[in-house]
Protein backbone atom coordinates (compact mmCIF):
# COMPACT_ATOMS: atom_id res chain seq x y z
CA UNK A 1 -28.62 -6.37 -15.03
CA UNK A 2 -25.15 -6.09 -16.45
CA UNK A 3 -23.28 -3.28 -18.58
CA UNK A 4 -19.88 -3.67 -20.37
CA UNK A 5 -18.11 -1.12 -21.69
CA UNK A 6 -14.58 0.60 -22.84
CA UNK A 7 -13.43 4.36 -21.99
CA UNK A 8 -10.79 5.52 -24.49
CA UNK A 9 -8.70 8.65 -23.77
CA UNK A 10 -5.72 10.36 -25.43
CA UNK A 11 -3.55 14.01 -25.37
CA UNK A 12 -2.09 15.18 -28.66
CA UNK A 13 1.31 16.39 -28.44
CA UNK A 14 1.30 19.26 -26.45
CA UNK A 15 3.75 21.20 -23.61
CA UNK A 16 2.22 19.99 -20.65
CA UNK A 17 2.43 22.08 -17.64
CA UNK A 18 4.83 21.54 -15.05
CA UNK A 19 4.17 21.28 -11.42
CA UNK A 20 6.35 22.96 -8.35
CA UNK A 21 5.42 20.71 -5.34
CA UNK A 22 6.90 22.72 -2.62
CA UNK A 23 4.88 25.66 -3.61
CA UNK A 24 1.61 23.42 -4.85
CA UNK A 25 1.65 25.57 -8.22
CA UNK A 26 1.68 24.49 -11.86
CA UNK A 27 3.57 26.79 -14.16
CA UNK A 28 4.21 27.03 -17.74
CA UNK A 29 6.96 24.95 -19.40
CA UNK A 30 7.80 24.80 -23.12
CA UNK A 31 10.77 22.61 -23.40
CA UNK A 32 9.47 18.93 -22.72
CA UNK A 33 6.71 17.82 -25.49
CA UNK A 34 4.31 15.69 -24.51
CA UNK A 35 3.87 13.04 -26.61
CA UNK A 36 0.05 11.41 -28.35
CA UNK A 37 -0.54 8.45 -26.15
CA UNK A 38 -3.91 6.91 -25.78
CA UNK A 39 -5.16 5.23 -22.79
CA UNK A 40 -7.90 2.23 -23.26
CA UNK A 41 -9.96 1.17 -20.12
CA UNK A 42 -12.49 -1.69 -19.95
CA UNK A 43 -15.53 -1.92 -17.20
CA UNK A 44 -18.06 -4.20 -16.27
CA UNK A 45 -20.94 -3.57 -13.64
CA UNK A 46 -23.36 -6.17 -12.66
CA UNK A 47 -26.09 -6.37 -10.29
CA UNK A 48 -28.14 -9.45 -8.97
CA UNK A 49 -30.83 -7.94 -6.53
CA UNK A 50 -29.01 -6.24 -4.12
CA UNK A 51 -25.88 -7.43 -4.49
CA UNK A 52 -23.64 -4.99 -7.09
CA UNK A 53 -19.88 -5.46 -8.09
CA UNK A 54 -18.15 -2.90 -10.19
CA UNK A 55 -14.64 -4.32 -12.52
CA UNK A 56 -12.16 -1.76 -14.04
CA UNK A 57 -9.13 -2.17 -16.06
CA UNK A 58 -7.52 0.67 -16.57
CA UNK A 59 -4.48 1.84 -18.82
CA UNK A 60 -5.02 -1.70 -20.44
CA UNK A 61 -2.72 -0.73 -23.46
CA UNK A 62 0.37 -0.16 -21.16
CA UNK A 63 3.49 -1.71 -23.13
CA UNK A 64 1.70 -2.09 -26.82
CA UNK A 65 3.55 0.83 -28.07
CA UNK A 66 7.13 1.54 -27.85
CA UNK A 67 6.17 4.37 -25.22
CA UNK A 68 5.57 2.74 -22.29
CA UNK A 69 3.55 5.09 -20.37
CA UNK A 70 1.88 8.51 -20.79
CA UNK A 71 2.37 11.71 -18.54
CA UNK A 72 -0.56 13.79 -17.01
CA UNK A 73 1.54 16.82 -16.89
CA UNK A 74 5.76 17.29 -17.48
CA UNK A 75 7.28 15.00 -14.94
CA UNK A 76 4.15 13.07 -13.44
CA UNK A 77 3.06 9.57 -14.95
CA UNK A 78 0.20 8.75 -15.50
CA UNK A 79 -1.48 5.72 -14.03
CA UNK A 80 0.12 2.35 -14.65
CA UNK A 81 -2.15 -0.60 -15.76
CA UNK A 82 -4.51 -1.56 -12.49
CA UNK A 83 -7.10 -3.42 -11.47
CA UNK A 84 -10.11 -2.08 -9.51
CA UNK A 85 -12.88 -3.77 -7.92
CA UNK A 86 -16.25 -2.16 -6.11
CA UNK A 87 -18.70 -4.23 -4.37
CA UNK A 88 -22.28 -3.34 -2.94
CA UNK A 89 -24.66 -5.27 -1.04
């Protein structure tokens, strides 16, 4: 059995919300915009009787665009390109 697939996220521009870390509290900030960035993954999952391995590329559009990354919330990138692997037996 084997699935193969492609997750596709994205933010319009918006004012994110900023984050105080010494305090562990967002609060409302309306002078940075974030800008509309989307964010392609790829998967595949396969399974041969008991054995089961999981494959994940994620931000796989990092550096197509003249941004090069996105932001989760004013201040905090979001995650670079990466590779991740799950196995199962």
């Amino acid at each position: 059995q084997s699935r193969i697939g492609a997750d596709m996220t994205y933010n319009t521009n918006y004012f994110a919300n900023a984050y105080f870390p010494l305090t562990g509290q967002f609060y409302v900030q309306n002078t940075q915009l974030t800008k509309f960035y989307p964010v392609f993954d790829v998967w595949a999952s396969f399974k041969i009787k008991t054995f089961r391995i999981f494959l994940k590329v994620e931000h796989l559009n990092q550096g197509w665009q003249k941004q090069r990354n996105y932001y989760n919330f004013y201040d905090y990138p979001g995650v670079q390109r990466s590779f991740r692997i799950g196995i199962s037996w």
